[in-house]
N, C-alpha and C. Protein backbone atom coordinates (compact mmCIF):
# COMPACT_ATOMS: atom_id res chain seq x y z
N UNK A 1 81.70 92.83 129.09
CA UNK A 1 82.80 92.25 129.85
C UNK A 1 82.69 92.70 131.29
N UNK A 2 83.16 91.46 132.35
CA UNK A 2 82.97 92.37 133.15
C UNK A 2 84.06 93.10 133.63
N UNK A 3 83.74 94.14 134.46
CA UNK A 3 84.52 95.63 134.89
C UNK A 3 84.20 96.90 133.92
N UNK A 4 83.33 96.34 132.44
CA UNK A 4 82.74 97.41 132.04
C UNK A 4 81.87 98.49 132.41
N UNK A 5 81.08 97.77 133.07
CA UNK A 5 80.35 98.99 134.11
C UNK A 5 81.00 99.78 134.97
N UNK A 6 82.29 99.23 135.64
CA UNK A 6 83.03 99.81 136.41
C UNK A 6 84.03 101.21 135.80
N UNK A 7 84.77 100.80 134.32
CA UNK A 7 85.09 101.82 133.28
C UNK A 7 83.96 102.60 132.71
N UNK A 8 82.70 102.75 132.98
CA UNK A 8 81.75 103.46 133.14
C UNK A 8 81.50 104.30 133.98
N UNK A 9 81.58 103.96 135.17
CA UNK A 9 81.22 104.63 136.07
C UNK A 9 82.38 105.44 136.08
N UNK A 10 83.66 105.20 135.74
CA UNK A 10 85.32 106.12 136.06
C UNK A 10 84.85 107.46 135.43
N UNK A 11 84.18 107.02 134.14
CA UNK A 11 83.95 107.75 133.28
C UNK A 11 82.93 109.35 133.52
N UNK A 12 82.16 108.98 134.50
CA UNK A 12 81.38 110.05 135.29
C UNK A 12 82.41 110.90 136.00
N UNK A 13 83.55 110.82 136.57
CA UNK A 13 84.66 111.14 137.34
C UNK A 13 85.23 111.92 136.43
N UNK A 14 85.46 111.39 134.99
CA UNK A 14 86.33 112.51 134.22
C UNK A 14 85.29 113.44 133.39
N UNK A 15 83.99 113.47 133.30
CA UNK A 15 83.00 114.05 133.20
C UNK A 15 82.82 115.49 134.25
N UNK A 16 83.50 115.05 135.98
CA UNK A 16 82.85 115.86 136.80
C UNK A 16 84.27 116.69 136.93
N UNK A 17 85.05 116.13 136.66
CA UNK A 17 86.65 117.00 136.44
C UNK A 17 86.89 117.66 136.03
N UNK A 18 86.08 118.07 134.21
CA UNK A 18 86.65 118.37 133.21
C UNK A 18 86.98 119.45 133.46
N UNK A 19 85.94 120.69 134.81
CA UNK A 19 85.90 122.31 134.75
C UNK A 19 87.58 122.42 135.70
N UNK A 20 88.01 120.96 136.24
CA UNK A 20 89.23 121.81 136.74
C UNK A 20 90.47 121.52 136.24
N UNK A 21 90.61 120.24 135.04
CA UNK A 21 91.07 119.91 134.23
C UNK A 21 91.78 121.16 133.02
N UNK A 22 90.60 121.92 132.90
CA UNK A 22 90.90 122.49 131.82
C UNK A 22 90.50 124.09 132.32
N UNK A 23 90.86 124.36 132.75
CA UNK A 23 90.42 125.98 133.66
C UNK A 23 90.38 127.07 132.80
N UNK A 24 90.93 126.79 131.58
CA UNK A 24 90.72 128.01 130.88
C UNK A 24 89.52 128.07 129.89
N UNK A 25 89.09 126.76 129.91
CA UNK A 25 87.62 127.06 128.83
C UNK A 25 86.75 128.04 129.80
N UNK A 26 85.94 128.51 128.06
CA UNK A 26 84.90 129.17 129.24
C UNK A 26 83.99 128.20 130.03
N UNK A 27 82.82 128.67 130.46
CA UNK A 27 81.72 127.83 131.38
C UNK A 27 81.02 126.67 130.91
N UNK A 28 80.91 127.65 129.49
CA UNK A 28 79.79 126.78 128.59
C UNK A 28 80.25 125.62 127.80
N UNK A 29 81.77 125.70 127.53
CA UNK A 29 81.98 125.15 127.01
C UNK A 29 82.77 123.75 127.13
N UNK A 30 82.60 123.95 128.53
CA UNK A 30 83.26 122.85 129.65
C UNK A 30 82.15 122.09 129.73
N UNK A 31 80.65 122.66 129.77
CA UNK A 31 79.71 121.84 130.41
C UNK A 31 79.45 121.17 128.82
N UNK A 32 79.47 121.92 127.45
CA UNK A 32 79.14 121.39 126.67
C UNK A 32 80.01 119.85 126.30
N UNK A 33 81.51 120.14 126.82
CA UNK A 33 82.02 119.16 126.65
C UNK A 33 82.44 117.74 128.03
N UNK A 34 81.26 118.54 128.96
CA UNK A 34 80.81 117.84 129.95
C UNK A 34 79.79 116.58 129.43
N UNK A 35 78.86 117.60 128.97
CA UNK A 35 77.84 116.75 128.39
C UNK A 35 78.16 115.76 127.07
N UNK A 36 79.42 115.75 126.40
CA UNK A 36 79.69 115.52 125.44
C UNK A 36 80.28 113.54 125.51
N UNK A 37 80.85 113.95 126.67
CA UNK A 37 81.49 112.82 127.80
C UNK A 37 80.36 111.57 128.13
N UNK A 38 79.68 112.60 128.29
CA UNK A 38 78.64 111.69 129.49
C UNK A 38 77.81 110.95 127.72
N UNK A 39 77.52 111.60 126.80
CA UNK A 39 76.69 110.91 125.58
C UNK A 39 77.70 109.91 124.68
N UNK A 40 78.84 109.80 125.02
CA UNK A 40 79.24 109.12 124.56
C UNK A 40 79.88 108.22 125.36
N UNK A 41 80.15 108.22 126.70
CA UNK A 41 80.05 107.08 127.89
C UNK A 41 78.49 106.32 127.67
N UNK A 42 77.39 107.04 127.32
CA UNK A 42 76.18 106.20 126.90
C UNK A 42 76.40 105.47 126.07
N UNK A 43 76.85 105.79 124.82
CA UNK A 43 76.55 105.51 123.42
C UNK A 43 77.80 103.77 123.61
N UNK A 44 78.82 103.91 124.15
CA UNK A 44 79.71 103.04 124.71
C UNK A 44 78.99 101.93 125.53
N UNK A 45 77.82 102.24 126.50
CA UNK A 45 77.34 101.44 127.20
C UNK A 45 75.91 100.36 126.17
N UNK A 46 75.58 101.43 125.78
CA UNK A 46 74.24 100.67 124.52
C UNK A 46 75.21 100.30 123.67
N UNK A 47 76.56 100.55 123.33
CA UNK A 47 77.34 99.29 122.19
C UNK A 47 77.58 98.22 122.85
N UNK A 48 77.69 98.26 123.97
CA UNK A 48 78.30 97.15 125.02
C UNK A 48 77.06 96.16 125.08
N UNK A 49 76.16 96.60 125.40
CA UNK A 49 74.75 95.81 125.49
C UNK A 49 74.24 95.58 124.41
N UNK A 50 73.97 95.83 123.70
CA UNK A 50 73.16 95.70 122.48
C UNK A 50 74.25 94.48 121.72
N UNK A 51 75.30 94.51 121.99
CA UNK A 51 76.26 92.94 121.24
C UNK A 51 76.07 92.28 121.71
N UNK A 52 76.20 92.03 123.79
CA UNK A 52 75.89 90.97 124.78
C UNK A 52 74.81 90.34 124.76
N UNK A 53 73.71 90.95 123.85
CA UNK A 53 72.18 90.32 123.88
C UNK A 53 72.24 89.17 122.86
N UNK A 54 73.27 89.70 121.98
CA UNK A 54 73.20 88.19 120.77
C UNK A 54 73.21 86.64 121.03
N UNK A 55 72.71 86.05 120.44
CA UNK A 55 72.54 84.57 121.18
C UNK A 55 74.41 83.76 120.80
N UNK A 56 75.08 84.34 119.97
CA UNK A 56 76.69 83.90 119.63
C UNK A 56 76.79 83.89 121.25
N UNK A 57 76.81 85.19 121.93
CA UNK A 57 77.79 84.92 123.31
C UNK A 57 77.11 84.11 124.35
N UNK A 58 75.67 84.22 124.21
CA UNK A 58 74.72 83.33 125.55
C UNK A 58 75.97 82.37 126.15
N UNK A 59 77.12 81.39 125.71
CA UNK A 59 77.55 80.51 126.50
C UNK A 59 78.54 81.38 127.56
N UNK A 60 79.09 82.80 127.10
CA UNK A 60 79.75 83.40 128.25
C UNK A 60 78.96 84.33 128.93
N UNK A 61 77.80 84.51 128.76
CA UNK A 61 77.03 85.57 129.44
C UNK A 61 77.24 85.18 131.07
N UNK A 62 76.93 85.37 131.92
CA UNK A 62 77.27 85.38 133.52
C UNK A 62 78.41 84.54 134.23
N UNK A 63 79.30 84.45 132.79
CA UNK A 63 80.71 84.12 133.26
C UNK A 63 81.67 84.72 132.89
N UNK A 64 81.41 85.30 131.61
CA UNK A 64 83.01 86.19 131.73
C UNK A 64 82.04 88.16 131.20
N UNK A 65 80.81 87.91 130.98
CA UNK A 65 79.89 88.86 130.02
C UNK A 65 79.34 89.37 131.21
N UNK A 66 78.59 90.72 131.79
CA UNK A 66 77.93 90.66 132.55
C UNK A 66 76.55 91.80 131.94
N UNK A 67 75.26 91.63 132.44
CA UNK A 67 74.48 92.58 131.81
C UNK A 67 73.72 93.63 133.30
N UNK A 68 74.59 92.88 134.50
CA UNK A 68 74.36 93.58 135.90
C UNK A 68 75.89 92.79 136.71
N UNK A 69 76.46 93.30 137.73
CA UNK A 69 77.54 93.51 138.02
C UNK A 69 77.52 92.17 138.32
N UNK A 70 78.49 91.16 138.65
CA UNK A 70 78.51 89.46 138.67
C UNK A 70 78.20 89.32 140.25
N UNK A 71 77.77 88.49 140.36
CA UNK A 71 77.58 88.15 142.21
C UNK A 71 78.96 87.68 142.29
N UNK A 72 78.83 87.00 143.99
CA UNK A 72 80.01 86.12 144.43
C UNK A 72 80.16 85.16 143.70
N UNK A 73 78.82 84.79 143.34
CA UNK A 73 78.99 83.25 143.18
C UNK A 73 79.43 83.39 141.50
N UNK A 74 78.92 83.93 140.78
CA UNK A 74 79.64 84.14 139.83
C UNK A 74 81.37 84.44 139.63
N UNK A 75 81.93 85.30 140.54
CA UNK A 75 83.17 85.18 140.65
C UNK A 75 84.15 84.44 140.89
N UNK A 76 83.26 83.27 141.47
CA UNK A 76 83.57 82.26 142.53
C UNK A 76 84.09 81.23 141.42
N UNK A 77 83.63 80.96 139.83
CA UNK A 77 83.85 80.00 138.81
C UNK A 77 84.86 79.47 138.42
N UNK A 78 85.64 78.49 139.61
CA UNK A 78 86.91 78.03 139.00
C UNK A 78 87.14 77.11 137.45
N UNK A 79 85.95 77.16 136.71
CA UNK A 79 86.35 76.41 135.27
C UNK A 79 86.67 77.26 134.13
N UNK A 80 87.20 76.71 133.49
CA UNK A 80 87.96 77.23 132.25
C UNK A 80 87.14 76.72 130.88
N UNK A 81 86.86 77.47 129.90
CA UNK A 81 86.51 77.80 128.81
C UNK A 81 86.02 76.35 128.68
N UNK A 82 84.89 76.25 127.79
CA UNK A 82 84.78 75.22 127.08
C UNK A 82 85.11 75.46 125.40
N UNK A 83 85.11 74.86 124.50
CA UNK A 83 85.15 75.02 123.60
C UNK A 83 84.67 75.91 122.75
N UNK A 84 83.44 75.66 122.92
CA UNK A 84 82.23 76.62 122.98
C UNK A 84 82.32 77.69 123.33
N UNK A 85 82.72 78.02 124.26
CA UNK A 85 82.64 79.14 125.53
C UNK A 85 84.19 80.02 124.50
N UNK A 86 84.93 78.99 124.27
CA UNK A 86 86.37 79.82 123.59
C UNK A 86 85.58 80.30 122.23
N UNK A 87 85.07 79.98 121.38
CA UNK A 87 84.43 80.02 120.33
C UNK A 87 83.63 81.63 120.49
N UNK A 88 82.81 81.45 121.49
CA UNK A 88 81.86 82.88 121.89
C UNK A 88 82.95 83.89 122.39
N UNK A 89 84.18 83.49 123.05
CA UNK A 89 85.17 84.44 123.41
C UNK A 89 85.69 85.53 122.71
N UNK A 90 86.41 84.45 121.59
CA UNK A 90 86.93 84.91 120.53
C UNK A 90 86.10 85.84 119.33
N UNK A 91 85.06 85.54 119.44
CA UNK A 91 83.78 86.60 118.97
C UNK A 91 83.81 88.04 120.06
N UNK A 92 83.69 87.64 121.05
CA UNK A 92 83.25 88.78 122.03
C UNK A 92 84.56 89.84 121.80
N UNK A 93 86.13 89.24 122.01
CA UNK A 93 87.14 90.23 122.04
C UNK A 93 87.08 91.11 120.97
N UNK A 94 86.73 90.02 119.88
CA UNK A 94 87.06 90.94 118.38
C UNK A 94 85.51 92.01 118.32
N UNK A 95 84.74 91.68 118.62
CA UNK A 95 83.30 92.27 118.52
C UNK A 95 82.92 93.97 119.25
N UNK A 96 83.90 94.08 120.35
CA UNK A 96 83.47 95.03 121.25
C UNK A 96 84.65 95.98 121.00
N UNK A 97 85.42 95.65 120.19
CA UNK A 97 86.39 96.24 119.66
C UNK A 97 85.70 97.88 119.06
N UNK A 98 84.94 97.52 118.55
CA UNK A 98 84.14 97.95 117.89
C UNK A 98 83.53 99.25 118.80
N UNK A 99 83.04 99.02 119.99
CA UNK A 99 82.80 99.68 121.01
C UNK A 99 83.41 100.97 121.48
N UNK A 100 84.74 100.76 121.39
CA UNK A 100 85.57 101.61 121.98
C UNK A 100 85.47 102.92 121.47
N UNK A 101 85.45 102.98 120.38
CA UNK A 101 85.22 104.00 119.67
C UNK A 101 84.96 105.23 120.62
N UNK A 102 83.81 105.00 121.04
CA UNK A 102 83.10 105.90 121.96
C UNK A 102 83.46 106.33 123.20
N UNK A 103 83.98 105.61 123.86
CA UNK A 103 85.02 105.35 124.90
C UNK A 103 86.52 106.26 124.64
N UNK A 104 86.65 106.18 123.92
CA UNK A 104 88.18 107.49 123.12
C UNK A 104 87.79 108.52 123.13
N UNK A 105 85.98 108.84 122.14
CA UNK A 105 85.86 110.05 122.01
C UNK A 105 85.60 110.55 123.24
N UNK A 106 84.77 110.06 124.59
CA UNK A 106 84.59 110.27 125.62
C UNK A 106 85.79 110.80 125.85
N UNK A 107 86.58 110.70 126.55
CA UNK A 107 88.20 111.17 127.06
C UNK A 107 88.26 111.89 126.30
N UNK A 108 88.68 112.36 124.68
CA UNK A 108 88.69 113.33 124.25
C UNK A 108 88.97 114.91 124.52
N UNK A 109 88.08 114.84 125.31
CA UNK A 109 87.93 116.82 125.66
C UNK A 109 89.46 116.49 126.92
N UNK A 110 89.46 115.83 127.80
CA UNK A 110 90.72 115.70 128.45
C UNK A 110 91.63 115.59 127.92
N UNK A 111 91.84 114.53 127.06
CA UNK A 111 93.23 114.20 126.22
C UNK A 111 94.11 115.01 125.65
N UNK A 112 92.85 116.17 125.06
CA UNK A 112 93.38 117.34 124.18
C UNK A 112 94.48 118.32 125.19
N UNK A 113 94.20 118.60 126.16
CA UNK A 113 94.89 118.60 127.33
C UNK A 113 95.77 118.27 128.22
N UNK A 114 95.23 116.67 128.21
CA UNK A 114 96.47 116.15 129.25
C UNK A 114 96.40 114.43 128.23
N UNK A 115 97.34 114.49 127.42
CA UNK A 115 97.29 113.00 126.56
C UNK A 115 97.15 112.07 127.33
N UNK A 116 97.92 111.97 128.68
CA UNK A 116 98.04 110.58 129.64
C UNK A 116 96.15 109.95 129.77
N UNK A 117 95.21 110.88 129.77
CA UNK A 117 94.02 110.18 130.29
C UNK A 117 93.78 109.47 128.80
N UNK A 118 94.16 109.53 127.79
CA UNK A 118 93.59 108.69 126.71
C UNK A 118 94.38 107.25 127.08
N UNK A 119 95.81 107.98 127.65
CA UNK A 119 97.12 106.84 127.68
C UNK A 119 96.30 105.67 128.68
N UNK A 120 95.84 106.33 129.60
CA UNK A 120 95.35 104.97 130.48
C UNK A 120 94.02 104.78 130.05
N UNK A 121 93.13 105.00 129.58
CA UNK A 121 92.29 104.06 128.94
C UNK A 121 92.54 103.52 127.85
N UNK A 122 93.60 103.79 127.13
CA UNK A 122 94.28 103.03 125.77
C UNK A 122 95.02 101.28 126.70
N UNK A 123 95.94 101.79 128.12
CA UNK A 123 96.43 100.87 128.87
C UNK A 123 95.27 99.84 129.23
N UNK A 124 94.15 100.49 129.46
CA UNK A 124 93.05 99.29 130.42
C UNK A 124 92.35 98.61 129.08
N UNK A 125 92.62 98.71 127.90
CA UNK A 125 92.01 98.04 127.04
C UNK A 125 92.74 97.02 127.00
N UNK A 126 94.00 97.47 126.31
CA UNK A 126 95.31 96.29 125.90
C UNK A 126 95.01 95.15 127.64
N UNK A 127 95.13 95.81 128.49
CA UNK A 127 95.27 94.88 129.56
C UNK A 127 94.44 94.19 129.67
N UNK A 128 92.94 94.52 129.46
CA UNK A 128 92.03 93.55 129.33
C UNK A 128 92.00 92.74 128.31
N UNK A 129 92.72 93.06 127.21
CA UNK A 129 92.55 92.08 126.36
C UNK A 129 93.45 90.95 126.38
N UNK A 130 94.24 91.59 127.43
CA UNK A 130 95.54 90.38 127.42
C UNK A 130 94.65 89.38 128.76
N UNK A 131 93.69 89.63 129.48
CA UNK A 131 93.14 88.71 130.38
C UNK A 131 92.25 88.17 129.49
N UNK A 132 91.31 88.21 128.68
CA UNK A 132 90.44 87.31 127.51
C UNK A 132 91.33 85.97 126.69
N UNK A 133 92.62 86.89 126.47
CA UNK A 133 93.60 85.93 126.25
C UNK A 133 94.09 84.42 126.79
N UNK A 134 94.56 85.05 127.90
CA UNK A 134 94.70 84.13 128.60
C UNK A 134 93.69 82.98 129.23
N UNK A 135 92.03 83.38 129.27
CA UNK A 135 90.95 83.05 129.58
C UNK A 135 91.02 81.65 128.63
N UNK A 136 91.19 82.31 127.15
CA UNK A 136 91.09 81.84 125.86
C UNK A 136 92.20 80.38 125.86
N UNK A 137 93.33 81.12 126.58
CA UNK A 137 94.37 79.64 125.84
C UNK A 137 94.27 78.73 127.69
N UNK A 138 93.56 79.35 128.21
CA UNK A 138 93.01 77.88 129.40
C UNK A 138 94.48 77.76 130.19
N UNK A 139 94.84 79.21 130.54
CA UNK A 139 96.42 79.47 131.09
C UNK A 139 95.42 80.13 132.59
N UNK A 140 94.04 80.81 132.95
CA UNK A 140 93.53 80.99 133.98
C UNK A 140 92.05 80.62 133.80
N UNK A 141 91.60 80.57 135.17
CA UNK A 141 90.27 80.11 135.30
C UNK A 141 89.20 81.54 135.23
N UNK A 142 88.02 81.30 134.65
CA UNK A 142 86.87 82.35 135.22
C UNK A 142 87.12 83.34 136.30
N UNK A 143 87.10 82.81 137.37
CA UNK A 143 87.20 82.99 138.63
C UNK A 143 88.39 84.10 138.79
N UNK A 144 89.92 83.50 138.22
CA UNK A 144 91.53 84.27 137.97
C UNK A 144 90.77 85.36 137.09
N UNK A 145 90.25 85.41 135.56
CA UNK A 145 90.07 86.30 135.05
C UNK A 145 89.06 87.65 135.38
N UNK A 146 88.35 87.24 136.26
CA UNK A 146 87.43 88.70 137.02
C UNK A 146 88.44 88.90 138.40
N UNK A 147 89.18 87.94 138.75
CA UNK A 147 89.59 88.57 140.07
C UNK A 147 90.95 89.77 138.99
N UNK A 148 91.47 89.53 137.88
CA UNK A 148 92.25 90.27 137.44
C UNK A 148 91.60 91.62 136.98
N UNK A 149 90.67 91.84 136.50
CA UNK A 149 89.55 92.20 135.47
C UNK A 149 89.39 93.93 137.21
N UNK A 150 88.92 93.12 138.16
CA UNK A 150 88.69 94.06 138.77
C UNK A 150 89.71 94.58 139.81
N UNK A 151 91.13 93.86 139.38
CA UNK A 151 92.73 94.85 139.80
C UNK A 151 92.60 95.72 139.04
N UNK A 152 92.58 95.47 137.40
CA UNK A 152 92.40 96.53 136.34
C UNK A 152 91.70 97.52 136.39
N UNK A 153 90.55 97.43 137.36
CA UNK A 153 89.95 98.52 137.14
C UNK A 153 90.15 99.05 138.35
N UNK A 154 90.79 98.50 139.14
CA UNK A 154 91.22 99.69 140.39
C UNK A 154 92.30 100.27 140.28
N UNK A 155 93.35 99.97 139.31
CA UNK A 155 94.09 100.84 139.18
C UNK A 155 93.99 101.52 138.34
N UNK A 156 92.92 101.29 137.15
CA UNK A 156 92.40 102.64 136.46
C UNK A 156 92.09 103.77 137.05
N UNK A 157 90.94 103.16 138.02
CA UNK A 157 90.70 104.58 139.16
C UNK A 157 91.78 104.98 139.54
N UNK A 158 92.83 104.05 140.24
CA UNK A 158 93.60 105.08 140.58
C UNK A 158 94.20 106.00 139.92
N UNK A 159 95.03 105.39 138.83
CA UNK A 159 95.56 106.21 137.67
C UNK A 159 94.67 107.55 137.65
N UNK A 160 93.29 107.38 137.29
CA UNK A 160 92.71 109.01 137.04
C UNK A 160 92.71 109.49 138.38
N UNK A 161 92.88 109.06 139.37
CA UNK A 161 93.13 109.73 140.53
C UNK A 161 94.14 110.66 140.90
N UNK A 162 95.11 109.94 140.38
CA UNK A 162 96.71 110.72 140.50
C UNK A 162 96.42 112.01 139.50
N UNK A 163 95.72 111.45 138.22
CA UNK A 163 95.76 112.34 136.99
C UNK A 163 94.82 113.73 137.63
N UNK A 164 94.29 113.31 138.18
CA UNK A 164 92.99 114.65 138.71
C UNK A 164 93.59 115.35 139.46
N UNK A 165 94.51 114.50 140.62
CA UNK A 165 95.25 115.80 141.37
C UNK A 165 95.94 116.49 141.15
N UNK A 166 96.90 116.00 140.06
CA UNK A 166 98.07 116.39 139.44
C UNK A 166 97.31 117.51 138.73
N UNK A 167 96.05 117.73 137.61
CA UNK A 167 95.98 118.94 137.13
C UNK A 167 94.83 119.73 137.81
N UNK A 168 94.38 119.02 139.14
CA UNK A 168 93.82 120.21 139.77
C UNK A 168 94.58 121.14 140.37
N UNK A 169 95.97 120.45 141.19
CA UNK A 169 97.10 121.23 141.75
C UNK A 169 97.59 122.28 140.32
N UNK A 170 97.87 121.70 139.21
CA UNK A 170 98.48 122.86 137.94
C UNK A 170 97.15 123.78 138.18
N UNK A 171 95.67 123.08 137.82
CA UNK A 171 95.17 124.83 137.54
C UNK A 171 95.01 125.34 138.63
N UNK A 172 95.20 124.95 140.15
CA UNK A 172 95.45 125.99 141.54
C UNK A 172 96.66 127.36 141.10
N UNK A 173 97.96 126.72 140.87
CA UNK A 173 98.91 127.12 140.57
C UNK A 173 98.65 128.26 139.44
N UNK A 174 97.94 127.58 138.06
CA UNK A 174 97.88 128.61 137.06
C UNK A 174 96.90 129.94 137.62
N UNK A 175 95.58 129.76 138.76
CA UNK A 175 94.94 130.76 138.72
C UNK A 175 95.66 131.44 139.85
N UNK A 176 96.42 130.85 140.57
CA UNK A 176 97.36 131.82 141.90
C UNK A 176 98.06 132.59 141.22
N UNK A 177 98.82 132.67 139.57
CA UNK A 177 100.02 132.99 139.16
C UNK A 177 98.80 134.01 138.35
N UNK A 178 98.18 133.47 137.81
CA UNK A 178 97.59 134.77 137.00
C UNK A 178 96.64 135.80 138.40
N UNK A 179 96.02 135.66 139.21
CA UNK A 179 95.76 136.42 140.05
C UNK A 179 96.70 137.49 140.87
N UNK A 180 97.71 137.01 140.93
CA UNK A 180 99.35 137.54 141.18
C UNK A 180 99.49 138.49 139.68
N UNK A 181 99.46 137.94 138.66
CA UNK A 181 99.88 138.90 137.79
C UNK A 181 99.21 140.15 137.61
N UNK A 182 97.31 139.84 137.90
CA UNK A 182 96.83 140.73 137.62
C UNK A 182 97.07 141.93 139.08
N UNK A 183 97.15 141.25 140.03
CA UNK A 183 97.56 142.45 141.15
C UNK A 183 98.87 143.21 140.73
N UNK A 184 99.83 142.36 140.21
CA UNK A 184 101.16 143.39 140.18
C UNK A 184 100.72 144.34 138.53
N UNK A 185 99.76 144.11 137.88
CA UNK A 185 99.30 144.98 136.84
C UNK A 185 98.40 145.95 137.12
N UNK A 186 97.79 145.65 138.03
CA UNK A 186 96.80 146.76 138.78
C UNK A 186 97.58 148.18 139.40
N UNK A 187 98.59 147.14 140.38
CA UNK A 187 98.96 148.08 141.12
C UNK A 187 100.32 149.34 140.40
N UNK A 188 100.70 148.76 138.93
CA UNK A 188 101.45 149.70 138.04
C UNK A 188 100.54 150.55 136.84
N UNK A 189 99.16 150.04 137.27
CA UNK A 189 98.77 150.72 136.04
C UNK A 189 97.71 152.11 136.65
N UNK A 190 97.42 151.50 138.46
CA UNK A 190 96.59 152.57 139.57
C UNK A 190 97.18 154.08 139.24
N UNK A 191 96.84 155.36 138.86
CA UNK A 191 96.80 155.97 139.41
C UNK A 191 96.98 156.41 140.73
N UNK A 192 98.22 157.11 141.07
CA UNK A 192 98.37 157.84 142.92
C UNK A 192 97.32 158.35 143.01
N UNK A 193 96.68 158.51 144.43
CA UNK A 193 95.90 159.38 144.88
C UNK A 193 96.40 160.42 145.00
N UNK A 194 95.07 161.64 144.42
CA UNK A 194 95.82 162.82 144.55
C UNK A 194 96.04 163.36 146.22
N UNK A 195 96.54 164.27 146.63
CA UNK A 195 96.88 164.84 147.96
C UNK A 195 96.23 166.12 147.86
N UNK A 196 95.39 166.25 149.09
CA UNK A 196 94.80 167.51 149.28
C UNK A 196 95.47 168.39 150.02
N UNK A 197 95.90 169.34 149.86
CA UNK A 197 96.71 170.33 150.89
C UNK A 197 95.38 171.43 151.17
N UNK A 198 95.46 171.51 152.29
CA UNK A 198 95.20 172.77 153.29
C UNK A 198 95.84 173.96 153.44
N UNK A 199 95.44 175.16 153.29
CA UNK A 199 96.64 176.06 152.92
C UNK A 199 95.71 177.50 153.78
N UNK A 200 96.55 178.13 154.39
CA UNK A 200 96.35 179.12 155.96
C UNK A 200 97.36 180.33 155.29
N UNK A 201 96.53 181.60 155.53
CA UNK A 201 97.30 182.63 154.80
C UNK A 201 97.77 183.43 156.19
N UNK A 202 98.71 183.53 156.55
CA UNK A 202 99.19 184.46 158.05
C UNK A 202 100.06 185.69 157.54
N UNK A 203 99.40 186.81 157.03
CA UNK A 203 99.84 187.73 156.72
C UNK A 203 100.37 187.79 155.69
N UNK A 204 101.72 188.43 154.82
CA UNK A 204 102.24 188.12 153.78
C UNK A 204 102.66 186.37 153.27
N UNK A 205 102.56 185.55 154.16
CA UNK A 205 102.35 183.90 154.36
C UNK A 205 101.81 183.25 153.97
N UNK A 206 102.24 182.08 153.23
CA UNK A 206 101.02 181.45 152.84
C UNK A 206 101.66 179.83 153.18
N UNK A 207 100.83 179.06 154.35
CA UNK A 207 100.93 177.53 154.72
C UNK A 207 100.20 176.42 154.17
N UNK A 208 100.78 175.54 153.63
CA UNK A 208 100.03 174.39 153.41
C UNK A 208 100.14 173.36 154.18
N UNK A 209 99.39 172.33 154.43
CA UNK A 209 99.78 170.81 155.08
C UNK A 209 98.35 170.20 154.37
């Protein structure tokens, strides 16, 4: 579909987040679930392709399908479905369904964390499916359905945009508050320095300073 590549690429973004997302894993286990992201943003992209190659969709391939990002002129397609074309549609929505799978588990290591990032890629599905829809009952043209297709995916970005600042600002906050704690624990648990006195004997006398 297209804007899939584009929910791909978001997907590198919550991949490169995850270490400030989640500040308390250790190192390894951020990158493991760095890497965890990124193999199943793959595994999402070879489901995506490997269905689009079937000869069922050939009549929507470089109109509503893309297997490289659509030109102008492709965007440009003010006609509406043919029969045919609804026929391969209605295959494609129900078909890639299938896909997502991978796409959930991706988000995953975030979600566990902060639920909202599953919430908006759970949102950009339903929404896209409600533009196939409409594609389908010949209520917008080609052309209406990618110009919608790629609102959707700019406010996905944005959405994880807000979402990234929002818990990079929390773990600023969480490591200022625990760095604070550990100073006011330091400084009750320090030992005083001891004091050296100097001490001068002047006859039966004895001075210290």
């Amino acid at each position: 579909m297209a804007g899939a590549h584009a929910r791909v690429r978001k997907m590198k973004r919550l991949a490169a987040f995850l270490t400030l997302a989640v500040p308390t894993i250790s190192a390894c286990a951020a990158k493991d679930a760095s890497l965890e992201i990124q193999a199943n943003r793959d595994r999402f992209d070879a489901c995506t392709m490997a269905e689009m190659t079937k000869p069922e969709y050939a009549s929507i391939v470089g109109k509503y399908i893309f297997a490289e990002l659509p030109t102008l002129q492709q965007k440009s397609n003010d006609a509406k479905p043919t029969e045919e074309e609804k026929v391969a549609l209605s295959r494609w929505v129900s078909v890639k369904a299938s896909c997502r799978h991978h796409m959930r588990a991706a988000v995953k290591p975030l979600a566990e964390r902060d639920p909202r990032y599953l919430q908006v890629l759970e949102n950009l599905f339903s929404d896209n499916d409600a533009v196939a829809m409409a594609l389908y009952d010949g209520r917008v043209s080609y052309k209406q359905a990618l110009q919608r297709i790629d609102d959707l995916s700019r406010d996905f970005d944005n959405s994880l945009t807000a979402l990234d600042h929002q818990n990079m600002l929390e773990a600023q906050r969480i490591e200022a508050q625990r760095q604070a704690n550990l100073a006011t624990w330091l400084a009750l648990t320090t030992p005083a320095p001891r004091q050296e006195f100097t001490c001068y004997q002047y006859g039966n006398m004895t001075k210290c300073r």
